[in-house]
N, C-alpha and C. Protein backbone atom coordinates (compact mmCIF):
# COMPACT_ATOMS: atom_id res chain seq x y z
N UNK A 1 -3.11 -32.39 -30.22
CA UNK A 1 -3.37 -31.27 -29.29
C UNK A 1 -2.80 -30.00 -29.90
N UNK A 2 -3.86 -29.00 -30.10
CA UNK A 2 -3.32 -27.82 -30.64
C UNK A 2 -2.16 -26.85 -29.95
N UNK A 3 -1.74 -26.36 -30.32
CA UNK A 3 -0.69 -25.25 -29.55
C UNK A 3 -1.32 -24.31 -29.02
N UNK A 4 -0.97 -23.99 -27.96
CA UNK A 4 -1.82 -22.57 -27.36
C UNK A 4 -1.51 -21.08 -28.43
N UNK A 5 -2.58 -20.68 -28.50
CA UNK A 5 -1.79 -19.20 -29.52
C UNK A 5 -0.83 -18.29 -28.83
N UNK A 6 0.25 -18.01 -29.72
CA UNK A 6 1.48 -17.12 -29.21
C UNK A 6 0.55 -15.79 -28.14
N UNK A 7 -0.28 -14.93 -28.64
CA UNK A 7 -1.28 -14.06 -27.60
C UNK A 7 -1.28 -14.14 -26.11
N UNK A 8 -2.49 -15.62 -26.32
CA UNK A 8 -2.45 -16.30 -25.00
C UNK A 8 -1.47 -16.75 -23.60
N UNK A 9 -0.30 -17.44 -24.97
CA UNK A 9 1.09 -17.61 -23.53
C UNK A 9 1.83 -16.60 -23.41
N UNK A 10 1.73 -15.63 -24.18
CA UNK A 10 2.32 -14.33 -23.43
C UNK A 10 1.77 -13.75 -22.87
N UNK A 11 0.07 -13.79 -22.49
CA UNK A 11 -0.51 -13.24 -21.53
C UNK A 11 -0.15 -14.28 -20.13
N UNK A 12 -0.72 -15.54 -19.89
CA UNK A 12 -0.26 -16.16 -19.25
C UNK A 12 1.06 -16.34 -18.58
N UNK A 13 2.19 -15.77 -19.75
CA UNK A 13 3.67 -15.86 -19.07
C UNK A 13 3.94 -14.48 -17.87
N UNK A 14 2.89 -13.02 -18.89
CA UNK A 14 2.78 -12.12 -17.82
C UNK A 14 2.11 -12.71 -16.91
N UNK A 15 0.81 -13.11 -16.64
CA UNK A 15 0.33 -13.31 -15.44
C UNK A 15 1.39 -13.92 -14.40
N UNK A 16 1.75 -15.20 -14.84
CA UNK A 16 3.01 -15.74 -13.77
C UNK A 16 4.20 -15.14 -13.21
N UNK A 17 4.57 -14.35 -14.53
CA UNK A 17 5.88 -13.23 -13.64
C UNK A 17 5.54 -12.62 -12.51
N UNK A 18 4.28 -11.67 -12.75
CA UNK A 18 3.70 -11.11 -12.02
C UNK A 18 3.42 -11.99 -11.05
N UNK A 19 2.85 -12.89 -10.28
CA UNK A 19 2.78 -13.21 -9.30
C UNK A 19 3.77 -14.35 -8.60
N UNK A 20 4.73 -14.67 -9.34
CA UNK A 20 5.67 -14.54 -8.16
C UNK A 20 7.02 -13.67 -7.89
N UNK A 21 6.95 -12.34 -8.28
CA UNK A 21 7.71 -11.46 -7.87
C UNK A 21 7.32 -10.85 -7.04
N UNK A 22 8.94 -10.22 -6.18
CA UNK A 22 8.36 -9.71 -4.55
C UNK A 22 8.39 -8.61 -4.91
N UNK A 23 8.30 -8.01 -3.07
CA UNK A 23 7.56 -6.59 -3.63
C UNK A 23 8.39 -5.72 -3.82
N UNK A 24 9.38 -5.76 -4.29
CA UNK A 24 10.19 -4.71 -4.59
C UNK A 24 11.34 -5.11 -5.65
N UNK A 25 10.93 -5.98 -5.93
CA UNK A 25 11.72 -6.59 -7.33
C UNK A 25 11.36 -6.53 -8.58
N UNK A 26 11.84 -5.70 -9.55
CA UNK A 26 10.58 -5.19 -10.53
C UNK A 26 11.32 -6.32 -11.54
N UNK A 27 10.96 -7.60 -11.52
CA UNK A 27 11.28 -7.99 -12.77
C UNK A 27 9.86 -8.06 -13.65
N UNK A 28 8.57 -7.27 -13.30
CA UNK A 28 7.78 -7.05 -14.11
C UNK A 28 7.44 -6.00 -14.58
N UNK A 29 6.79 -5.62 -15.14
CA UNK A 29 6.58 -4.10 -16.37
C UNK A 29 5.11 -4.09 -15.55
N UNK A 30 5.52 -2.48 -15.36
CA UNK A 30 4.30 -1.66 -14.64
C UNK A 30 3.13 -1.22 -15.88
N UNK A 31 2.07 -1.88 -15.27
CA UNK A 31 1.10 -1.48 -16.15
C UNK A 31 0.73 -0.63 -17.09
N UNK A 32 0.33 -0.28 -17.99
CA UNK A 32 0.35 1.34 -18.89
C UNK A 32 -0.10 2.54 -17.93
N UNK A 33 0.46 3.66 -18.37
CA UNK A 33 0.43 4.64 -17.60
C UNK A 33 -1.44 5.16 -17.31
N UNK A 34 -2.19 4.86 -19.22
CA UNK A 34 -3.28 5.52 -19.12
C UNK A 34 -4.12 4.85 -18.03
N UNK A 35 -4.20 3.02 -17.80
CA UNK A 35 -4.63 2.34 -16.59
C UNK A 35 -4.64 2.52 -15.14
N UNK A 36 -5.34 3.44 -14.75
CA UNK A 36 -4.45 4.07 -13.43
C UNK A 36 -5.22 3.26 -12.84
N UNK A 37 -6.41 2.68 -12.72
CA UNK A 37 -6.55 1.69 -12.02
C UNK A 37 -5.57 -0.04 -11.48
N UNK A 38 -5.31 -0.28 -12.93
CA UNK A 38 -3.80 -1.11 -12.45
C UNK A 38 -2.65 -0.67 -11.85
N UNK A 39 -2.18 0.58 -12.58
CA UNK A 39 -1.39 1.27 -11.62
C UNK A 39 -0.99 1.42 -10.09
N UNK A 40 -2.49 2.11 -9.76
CA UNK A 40 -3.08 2.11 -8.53
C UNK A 40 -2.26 1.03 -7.54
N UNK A 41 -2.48 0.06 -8.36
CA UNK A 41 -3.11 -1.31 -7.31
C UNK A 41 -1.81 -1.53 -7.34
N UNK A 42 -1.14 -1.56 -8.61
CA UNK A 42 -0.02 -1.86 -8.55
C UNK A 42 1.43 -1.16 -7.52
N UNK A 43 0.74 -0.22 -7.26
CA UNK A 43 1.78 0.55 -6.23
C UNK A 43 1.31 0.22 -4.79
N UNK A 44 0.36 -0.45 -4.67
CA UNK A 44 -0.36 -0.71 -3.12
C UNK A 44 0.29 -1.79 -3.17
N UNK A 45 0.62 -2.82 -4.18
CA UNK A 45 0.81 -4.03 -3.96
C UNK A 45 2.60 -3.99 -3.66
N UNK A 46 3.03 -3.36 -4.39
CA UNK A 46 4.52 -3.33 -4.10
C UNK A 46 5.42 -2.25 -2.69
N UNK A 47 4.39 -2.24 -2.78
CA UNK A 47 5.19 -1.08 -0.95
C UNK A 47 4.54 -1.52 0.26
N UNK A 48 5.83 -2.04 0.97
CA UNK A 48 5.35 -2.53 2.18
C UNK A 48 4.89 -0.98 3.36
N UNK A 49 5.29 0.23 2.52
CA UNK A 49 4.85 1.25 4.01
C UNK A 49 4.72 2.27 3.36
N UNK A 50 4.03 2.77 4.32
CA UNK A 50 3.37 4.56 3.53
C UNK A 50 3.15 5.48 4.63
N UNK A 51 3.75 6.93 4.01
CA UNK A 51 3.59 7.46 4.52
C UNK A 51 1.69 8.22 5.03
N UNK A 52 1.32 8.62 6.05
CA UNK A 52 0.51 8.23 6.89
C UNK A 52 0.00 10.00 7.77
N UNK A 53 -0.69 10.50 6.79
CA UNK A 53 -0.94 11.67 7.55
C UNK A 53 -2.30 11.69 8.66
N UNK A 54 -2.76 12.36 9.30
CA UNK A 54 -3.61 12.26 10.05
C UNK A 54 -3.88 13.69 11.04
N UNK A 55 -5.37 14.17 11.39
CA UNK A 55 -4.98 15.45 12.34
C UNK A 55 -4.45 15.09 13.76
N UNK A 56 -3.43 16.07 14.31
CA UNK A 56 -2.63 15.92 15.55
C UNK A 56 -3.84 15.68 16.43
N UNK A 57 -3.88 14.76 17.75
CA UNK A 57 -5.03 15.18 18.48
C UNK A 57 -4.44 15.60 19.59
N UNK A 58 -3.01 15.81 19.55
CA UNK A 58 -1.75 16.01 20.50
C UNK A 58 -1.23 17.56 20.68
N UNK A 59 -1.13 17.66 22.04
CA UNK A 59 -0.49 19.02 22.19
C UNK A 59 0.79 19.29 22.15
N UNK A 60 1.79 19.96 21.21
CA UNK A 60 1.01 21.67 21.30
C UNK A 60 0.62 21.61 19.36
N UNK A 61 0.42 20.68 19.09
CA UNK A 61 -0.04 20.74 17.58
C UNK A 61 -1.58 20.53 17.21
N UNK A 62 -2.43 20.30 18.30
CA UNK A 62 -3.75 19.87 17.94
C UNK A 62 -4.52 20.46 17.08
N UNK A 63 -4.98 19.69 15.86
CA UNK A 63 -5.63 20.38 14.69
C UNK A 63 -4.70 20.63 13.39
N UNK A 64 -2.97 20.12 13.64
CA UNK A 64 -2.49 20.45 12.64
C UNK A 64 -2.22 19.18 11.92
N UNK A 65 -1.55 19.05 11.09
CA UNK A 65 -0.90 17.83 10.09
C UNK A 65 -0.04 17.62 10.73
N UNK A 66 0.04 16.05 10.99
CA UNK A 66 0.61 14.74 11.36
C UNK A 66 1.04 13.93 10.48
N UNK A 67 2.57 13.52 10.10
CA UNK A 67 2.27 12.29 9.51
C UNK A 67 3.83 11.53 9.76
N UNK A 68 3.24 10.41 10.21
CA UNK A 68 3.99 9.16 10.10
C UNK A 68 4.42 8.02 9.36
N UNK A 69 5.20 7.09 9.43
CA UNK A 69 5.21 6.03 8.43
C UNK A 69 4.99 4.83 8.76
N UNK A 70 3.70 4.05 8.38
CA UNK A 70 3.71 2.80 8.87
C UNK A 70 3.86 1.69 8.11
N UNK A 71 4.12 0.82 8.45
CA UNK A 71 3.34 -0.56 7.62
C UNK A 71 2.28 -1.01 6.77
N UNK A 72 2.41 -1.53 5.86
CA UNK A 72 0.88 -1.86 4.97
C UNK A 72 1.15 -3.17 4.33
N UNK A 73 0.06 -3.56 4.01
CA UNK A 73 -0.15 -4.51 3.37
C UNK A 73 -1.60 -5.01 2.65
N UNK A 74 -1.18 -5.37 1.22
CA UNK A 74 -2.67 -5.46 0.61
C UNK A 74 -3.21 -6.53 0.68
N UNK A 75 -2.34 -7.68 1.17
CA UNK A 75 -2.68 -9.27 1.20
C UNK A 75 -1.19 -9.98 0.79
N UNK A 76 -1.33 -11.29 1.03
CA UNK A 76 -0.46 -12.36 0.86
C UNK A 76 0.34 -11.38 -0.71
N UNK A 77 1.68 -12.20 -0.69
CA UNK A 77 2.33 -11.81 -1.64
C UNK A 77 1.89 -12.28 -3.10
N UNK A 78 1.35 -11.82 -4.24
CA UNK A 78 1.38 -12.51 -5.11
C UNK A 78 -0.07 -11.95 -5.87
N UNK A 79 -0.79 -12.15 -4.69
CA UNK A 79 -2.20 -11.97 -4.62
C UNK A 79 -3.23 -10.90 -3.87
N UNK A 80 -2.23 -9.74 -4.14
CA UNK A 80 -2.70 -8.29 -3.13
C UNK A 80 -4.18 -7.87 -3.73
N UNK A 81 -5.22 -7.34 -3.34
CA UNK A 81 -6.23 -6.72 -3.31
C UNK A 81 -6.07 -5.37 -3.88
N UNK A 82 -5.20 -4.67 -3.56
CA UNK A 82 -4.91 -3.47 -3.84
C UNK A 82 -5.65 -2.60 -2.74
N UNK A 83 -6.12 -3.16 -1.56
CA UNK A 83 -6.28 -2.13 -1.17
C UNK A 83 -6.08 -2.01 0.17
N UNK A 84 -5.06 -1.04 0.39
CA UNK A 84 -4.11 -0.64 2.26
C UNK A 84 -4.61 -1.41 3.66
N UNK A 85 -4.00 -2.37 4.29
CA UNK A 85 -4.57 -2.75 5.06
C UNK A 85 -3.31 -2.34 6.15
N UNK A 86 -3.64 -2.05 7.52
CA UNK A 86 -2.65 -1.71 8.17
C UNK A 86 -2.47 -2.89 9.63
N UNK A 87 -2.03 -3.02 10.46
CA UNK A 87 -1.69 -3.39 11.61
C UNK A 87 -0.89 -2.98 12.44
N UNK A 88 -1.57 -2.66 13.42
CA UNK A 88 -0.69 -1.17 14.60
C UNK A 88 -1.09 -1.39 15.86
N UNK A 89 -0.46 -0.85 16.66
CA UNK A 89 -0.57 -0.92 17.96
C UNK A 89 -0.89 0.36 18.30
N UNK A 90 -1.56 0.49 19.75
CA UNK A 90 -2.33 1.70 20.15
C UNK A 90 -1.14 2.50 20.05
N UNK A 91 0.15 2.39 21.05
CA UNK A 91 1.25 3.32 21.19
C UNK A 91 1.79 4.02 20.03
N UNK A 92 1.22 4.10 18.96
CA UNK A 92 1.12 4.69 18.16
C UNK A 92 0.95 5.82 17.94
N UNK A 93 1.76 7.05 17.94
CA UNK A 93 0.82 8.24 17.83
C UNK A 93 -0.54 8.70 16.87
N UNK A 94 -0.08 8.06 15.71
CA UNK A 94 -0.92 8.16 14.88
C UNK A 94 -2.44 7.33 15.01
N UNK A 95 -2.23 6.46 15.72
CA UNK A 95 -3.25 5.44 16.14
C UNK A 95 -4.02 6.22 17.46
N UNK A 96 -3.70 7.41 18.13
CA UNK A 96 -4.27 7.67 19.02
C UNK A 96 -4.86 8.90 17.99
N UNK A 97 -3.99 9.87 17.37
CA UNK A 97 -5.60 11.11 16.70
C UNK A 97 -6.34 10.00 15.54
N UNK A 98 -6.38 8.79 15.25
CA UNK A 98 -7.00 8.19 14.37
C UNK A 98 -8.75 7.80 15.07
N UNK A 99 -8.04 7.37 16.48
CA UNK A 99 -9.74 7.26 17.41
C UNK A 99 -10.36 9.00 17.86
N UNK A 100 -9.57 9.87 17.53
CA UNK A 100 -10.16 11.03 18.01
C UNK A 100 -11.11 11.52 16.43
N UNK A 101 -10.39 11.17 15.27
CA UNK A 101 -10.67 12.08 13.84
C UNK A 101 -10.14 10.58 13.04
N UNK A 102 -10.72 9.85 12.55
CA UNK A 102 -10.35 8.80 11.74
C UNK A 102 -9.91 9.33 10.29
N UNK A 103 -10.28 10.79 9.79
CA UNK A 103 -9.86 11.05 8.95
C UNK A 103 -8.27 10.72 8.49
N UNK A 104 -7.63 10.53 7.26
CA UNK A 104 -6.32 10.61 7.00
C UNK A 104 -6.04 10.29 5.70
N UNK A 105 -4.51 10.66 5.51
CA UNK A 105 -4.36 9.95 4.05
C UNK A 105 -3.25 9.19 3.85
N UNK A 106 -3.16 8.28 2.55
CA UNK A 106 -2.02 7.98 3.18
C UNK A 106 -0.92 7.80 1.89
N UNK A 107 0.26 8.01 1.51
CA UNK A 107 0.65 8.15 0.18
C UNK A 107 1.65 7.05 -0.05
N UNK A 108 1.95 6.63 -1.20
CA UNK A 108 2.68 5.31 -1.75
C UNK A 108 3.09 6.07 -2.76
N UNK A 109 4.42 5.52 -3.11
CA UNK A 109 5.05 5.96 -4.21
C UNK A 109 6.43 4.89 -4.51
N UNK A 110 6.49 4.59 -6.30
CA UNK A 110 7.62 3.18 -6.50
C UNK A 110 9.01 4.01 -5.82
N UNK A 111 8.79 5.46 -5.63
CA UNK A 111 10.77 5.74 -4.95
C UNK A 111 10.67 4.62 -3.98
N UNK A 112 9.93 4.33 -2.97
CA UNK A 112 10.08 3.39 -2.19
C UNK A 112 10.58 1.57 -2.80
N UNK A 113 10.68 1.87 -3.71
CA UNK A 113 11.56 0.67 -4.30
C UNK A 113 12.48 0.58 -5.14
N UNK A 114 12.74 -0.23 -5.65
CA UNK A 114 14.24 -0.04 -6.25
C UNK A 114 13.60 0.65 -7.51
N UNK A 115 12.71 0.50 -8.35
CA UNK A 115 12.01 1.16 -9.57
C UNK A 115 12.94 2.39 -10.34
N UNK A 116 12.64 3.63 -9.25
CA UNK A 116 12.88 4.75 -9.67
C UNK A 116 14.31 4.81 -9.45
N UNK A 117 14.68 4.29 -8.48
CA UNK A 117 16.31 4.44 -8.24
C UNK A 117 17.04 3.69 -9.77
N UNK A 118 16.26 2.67 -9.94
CA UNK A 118 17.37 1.94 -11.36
C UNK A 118 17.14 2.71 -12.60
N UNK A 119 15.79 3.42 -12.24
CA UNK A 119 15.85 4.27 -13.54
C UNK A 119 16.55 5.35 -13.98
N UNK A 120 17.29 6.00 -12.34
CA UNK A 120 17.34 7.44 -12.43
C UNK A 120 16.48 8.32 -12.35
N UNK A 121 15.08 8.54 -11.79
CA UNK A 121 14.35 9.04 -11.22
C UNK A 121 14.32 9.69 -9.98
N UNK A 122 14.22 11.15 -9.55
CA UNK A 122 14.19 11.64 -8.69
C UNK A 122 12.55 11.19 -7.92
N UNK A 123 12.94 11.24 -6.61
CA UNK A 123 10.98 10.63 -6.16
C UNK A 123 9.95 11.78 -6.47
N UNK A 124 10.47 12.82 -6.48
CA UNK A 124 9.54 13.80 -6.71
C UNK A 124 9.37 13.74 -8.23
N UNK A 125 10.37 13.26 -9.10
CA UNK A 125 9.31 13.51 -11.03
C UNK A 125 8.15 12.41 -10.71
N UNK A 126 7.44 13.44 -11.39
CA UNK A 126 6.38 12.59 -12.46
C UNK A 126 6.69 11.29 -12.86
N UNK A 127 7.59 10.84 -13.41
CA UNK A 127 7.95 9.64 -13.82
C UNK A 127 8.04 8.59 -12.86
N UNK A 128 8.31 8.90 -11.68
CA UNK A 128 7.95 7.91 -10.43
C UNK A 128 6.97 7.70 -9.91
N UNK A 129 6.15 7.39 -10.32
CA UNK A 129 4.14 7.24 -9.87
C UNK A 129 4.12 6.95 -8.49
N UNK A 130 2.87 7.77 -8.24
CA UNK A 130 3.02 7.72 -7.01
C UNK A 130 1.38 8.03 -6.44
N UNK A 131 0.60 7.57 -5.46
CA UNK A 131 -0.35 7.61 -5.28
C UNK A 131 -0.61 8.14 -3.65
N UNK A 132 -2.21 8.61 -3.88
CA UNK A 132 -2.63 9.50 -2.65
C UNK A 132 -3.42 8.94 -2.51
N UNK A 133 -3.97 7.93 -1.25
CA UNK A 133 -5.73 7.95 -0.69
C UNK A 133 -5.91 8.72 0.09
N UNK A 134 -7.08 9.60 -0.09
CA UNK A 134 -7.28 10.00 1.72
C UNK A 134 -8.60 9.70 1.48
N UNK A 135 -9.49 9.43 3.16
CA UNK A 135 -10.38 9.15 3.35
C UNK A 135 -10.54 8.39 4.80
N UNK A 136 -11.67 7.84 5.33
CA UNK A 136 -11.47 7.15 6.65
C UNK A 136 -10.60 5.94 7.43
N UNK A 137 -9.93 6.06 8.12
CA UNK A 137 -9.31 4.64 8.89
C UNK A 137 -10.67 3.68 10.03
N UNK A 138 -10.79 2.65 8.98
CA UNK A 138 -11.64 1.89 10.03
C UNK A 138 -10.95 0.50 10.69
N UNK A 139 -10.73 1.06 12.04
CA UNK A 139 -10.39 0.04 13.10
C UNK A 139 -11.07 -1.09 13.84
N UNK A 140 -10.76 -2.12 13.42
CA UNK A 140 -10.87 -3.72 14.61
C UNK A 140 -10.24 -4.00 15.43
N UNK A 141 -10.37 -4.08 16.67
CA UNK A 141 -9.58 -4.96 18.01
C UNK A 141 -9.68 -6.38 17.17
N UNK A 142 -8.72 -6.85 17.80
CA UNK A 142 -8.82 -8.72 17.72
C UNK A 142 -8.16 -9.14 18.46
N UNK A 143 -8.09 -10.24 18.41
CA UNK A 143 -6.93 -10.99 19.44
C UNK A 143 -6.09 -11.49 18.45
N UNK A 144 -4.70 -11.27 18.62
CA UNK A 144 -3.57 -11.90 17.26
C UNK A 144 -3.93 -13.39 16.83
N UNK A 145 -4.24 -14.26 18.16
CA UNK A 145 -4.29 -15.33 17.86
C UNK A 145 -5.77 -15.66 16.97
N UNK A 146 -6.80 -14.61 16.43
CA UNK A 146 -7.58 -15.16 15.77
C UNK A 146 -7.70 -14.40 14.44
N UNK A 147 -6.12 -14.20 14.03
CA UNK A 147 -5.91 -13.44 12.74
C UNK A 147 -6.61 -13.92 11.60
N UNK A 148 -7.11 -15.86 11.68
CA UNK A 148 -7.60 -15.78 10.67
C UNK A 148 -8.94 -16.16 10.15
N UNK A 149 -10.18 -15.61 11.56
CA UNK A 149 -10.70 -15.58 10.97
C UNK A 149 -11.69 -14.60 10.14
N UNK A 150 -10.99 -13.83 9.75
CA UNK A 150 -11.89 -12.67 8.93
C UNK A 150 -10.49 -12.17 7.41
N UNK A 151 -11.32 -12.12 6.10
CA UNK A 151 -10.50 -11.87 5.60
C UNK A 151 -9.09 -10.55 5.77
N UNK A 152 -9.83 -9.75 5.62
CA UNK A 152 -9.61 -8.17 5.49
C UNK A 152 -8.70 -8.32 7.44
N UNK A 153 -8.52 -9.09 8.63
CA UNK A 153 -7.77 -9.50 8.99
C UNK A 153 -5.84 -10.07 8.82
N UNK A 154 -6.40 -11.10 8.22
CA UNK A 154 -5.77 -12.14 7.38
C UNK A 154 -4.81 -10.86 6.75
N UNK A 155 -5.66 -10.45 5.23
CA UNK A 155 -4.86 -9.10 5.10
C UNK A 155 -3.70 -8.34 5.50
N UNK A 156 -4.37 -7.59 6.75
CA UNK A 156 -3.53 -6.59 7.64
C UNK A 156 -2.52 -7.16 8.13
N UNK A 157 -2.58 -8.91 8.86
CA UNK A 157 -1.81 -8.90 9.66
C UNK A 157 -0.27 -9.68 8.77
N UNK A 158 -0.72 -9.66 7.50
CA UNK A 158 0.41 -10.62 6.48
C UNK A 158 1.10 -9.35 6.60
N UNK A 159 1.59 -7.76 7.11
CA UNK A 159 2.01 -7.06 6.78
C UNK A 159 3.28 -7.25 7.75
N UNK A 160 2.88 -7.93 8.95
CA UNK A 160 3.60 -8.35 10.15
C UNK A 160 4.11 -9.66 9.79
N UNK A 161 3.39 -10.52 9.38
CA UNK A 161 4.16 -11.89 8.62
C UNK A 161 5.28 -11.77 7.37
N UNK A 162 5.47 -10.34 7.20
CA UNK A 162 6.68 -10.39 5.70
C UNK A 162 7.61 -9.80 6.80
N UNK A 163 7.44 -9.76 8.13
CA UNK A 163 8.59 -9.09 8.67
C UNK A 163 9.14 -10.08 9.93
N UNK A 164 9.71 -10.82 9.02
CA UNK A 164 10.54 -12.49 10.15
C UNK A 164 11.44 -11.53 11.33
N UNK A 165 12.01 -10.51 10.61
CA UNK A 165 13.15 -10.27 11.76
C UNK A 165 12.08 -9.73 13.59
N UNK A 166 11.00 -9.50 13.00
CA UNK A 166 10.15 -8.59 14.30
C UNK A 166 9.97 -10.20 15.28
N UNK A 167 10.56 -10.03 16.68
CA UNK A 167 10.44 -11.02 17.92
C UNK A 167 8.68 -11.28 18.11
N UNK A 168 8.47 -12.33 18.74
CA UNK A 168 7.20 -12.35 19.01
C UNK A 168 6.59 -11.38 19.84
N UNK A 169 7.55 -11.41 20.73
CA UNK A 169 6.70 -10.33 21.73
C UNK A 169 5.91 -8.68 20.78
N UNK A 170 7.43 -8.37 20.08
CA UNK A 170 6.92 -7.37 19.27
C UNK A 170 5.78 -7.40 18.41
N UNK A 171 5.20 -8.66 18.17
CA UNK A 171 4.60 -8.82 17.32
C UNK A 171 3.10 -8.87 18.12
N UNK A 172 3.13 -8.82 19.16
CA UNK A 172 2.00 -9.37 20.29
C UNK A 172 1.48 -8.08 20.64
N UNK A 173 2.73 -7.01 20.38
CA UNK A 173 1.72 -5.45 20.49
C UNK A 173 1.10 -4.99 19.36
N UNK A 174 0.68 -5.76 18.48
CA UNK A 174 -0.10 -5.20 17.21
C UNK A 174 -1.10 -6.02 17.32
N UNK A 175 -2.06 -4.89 17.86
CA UNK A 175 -3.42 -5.83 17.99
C UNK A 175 -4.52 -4.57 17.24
N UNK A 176 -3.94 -4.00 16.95
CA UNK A 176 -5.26 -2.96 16.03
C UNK A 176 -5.10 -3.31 14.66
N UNK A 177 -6.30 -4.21 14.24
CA UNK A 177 -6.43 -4.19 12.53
C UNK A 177 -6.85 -2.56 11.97
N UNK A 178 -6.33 -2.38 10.70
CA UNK A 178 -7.22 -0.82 10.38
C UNK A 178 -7.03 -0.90 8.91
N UNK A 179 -8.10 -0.57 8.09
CA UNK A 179 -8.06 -0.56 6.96
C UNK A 179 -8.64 1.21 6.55
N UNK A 180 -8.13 1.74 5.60
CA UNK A 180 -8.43 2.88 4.59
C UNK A 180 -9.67 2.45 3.84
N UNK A 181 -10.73 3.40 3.86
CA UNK A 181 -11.90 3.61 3.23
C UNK A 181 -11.55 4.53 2.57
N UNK A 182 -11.16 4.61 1.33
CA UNK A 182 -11.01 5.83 0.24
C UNK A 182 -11.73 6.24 -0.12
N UNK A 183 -12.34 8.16 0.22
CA UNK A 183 -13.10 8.80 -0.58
C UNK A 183 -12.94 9.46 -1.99
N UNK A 184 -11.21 9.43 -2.05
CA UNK A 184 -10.47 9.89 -3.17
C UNK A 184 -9.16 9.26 -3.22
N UNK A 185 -8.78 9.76 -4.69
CA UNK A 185 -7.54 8.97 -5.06
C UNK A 185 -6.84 9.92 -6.03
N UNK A 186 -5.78 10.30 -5.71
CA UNK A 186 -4.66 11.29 -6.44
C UNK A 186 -3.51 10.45 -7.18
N UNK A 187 -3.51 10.52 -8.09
CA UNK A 187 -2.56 8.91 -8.76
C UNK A 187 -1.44 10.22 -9.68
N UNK A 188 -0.49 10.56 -10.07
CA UNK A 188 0.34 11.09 -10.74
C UNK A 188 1.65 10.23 -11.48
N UNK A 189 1.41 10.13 -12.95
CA UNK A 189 2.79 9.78 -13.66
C UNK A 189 2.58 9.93 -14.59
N UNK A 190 4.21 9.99 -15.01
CA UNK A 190 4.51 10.72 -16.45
C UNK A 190 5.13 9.97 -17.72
N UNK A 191 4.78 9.65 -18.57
CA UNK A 191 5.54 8.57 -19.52
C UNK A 191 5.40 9.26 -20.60
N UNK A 192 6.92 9.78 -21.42
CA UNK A 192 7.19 9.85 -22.30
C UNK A 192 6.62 11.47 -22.46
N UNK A 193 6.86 11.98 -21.63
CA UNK A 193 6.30 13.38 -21.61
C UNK A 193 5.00 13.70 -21.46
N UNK A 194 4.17 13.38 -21.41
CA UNK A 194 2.89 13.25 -21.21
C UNK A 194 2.31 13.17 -19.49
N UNK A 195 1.89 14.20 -19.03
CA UNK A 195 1.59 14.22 -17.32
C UNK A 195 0.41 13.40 -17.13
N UNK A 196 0.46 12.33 -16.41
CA UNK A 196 -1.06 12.44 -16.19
C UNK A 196 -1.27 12.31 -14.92
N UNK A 197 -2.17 13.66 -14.66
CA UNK A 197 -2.41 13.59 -12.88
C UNK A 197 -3.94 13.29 -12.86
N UNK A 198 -4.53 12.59 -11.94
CA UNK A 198 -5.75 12.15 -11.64
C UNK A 198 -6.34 11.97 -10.33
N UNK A 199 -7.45 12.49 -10.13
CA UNK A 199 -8.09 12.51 -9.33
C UNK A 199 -9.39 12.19 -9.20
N UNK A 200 -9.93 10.74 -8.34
CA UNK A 200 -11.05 10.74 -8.25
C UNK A 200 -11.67 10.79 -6.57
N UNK A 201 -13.13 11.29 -7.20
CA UNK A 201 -13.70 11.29 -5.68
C UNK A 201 -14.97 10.60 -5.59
């Protein structure tokens, strides 16, 4: 039986690091900077919450910028999608101008993990990547108890399953699935002096 080529099991040994590290434990190496598509994904996959803008539909601010911080999740640990799935409850402020103007955006960035802090990174450099969607919030009612049958479900509500300490009851007021439809994507980081800011639409 031949040996696997040295190439191969170091691709393979990355693949495995990578999926079973949590989400805020960087014992893996963040994708190359020029990949902003891995990138991307890679910052959706490691932050459990983002900040969460949206227009006020509330007085005395109606029409201005809103933003909150919620919960996210891209899927089961290991095996994220990369792409924002939320679970919220109406009492939400943000969940109420979301049925008036579904518009919003919503931003991720590694300061939210240990990343930039072990590096010495301020959250605002460049060097702490950090990503922008904005685009539509599309909302599902469900009933909790039939979380699983729809994927993009399943999804949203693992964002509430990484959080053991939340009581059931608390958990019984999150009955709005909502996922981000991205019309654009603002991705910014800096390696080795080199900026790269990006934007697609």
């Amino acid at each position: 039986m031949s040996a696997v080529p040295r190439p191969v099991s170091a691709v393979l040994l990355g693949l495995l690091w990578f999926s079973v590290s949590g989400s805020c434990s960087f014992r893996v190496r963040i994708p190359p900077h020029e990949q902003v598509a891995r990138v991307a994904r890679f910052i959706a996959h490691q932050c459990d919450w983002a900040s969460v803008a949206t227009v006020s539909s509330r007085p005395p601010v109606v029409g201005q910028p809103f933003s909150n911080t919620l919960s996210v999740s891209d899927g089961p640990r290991g095996s994220g999608s990369g792409s924002p799935y939320l679970y919220l409850t109406r009492m939400e402020a943000s969940v109420q101008d979301l049925q008036v103007n579904p518009a919003a955006s919503l931003s991720m960035t590694l300061a939210q993990t240990d990343y930039c802090r072990q590096q010495g990174f301020d959250p605002q450099s460049p060097l702490c990547a950090r990503l922008i969607l904005s685009g539509s919030v599309l909302q599902r009612l469900h009933g909790y108890v039939h979380r699983s049958i729809e994927t993009s479900i399943h999804r949203s509500v693992s964002c509430i399953d990484q959080k053991p300490e939340m009581k059931n009851e608390e958990r019984s007021r999150f009955s709005l699935a909502a996922m981000l439809e991205p019309q654009s994507l603002f991705f910014i980081m800096n390696q080795k002096q080199n900026n790269l800011i990006t934007t697609y639409n």
